[in-house]
Protein backbone atom coordinates (compact mmCIF):
# COMPACT_ATOMS: atom_id res chain seq x y z
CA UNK A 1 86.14 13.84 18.30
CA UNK A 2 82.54 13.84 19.60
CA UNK A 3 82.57 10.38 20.43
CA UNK A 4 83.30 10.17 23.54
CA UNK A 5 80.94 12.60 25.03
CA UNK A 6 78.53 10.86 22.97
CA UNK A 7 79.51 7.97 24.49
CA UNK A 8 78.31 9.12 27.90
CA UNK A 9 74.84 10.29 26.77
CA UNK A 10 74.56 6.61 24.78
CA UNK A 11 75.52 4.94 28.59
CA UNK A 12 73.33 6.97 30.53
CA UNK A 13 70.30 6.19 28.02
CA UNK A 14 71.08 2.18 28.30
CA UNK A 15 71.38 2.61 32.05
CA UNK A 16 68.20 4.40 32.14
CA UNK A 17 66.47 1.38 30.06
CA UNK A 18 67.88 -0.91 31.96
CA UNK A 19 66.51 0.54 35.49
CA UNK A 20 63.20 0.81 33.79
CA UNK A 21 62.98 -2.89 32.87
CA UNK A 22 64.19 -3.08 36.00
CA UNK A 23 61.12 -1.36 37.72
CA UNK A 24 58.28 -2.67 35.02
CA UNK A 25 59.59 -6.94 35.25
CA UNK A 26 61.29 -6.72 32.04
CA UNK A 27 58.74 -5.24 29.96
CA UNK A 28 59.55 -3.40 26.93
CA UNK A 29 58.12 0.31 26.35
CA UNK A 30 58.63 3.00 24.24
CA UNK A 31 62.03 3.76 26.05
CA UNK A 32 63.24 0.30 25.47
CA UNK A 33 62.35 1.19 22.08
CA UNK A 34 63.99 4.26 21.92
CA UNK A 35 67.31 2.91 23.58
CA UNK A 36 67.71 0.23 20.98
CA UNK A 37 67.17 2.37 18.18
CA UNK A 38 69.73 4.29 19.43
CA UNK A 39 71.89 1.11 20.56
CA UNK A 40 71.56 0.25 16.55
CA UNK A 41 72.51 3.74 15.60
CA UNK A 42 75.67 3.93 17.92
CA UNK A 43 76.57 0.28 16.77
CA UNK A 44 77.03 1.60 13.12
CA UNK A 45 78.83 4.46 14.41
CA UNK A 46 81.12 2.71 16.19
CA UNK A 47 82.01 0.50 13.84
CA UNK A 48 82.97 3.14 11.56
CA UNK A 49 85.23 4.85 14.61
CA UNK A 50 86.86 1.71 15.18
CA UNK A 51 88.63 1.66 11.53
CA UNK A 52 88.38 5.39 10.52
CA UNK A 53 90.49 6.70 14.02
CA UNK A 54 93.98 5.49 15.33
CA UNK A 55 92.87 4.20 18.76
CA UNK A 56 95.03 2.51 21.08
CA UNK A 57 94.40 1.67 25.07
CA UNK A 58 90.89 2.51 26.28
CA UNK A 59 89.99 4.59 23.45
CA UNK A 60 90.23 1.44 21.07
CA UNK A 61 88.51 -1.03 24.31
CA UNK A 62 85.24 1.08 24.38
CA UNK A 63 84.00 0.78 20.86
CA UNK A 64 85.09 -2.56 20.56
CA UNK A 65 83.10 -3.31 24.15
CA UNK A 66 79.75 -1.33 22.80
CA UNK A 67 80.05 -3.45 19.53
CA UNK A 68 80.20 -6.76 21.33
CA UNK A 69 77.59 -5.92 23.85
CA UNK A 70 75.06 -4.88 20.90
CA UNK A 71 75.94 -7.61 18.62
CA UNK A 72 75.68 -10.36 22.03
CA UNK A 73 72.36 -8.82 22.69
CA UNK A 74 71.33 -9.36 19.14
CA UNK A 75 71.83 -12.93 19.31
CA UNK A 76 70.35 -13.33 22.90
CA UNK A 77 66.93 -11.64 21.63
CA UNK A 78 67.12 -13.82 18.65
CA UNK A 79 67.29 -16.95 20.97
CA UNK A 80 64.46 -15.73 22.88
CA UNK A 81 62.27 -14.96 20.01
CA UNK A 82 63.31 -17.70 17.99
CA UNK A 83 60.30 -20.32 18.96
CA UNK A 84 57.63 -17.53 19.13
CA UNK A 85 55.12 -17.80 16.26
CA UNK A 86 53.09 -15.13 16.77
CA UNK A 87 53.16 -11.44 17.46
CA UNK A 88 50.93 -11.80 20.51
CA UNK A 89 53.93 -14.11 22.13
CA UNK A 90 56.61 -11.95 21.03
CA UNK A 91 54.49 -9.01 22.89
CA UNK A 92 54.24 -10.34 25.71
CA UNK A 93 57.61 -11.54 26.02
CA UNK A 94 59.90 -10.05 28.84
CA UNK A 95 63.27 -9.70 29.25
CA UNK A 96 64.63 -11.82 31.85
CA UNK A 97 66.32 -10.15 35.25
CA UNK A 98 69.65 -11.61 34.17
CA UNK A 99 69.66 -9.84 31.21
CA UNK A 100 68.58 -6.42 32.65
CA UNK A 101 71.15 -6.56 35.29
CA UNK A 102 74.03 -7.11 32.72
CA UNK A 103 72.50 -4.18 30.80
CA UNK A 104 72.63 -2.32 33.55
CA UNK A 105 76.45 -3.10 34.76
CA UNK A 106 77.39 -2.50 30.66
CA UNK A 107 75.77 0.83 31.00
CA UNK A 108 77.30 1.85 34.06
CA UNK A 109 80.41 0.66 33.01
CA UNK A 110 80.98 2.57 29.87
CA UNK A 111 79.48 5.62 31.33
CA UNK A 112 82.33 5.23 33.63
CA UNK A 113 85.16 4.43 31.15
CA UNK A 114 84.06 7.32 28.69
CA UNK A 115 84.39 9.42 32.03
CA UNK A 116 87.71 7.78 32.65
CA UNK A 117 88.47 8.97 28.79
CA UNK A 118 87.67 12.14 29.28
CA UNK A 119 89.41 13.04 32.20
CA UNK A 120 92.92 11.55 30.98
């Protein structure tokens, strides 16, 4: 299956967001864009791998990890944006550094367990 490989490209991309909040004070561009358009796309996907493969170990761990990460961050942007009333405010939000460096340990994390996957 061509998830796993996937998997790697899908880490690298969030680690690459991540490091660009990083570098731009938590605001969002057209990569942050990108990267949760695919971060909703790979959500769906792994849901569907979760019940449509027998997984056991690590195999089962990482989708079940990318689907809680996506669905936390979900509800943590929904918190933030919550008391904004206008589009301007929601613009000019930023991420907070907290929130950039746990994207950035999740996607250097299961970069590094889809690795781990592969090689065993």
């Amino acid at each position: 299956m061509l998830y796993t490989p996937v998997s790697v490209l899908i880490g690298l991309i969030l680690t690459a967001d991540a490091v660009h909040l990083l570098k731009e004070n938590g605001k969002a561009s057209r990569i942050s864009s990108i990267a949760s358009t695919v971060e909703v796309v790979w959500l769906v996907i792994s849901f569907i791998y979760l019940f449509s493969e027998d997984l056991y170990g690590l195999k089962l761990l990482i989708p079940i990890l990318f689907v809680s990460y996506v669905i936390a961050g979900f509800i943590s942007s929904f918190l933030m944006v919550r008391d904004l009333e206008t589009p301007e405010e929601i613009q000019a939000l930023k991420v907070p550094r907290p929130f950039m460096v746990v994207a950035l340990i999740f996607g250097i994390t299961f970069v590094a367990a889809n690795v781990l996957v592969l090689l065993i």
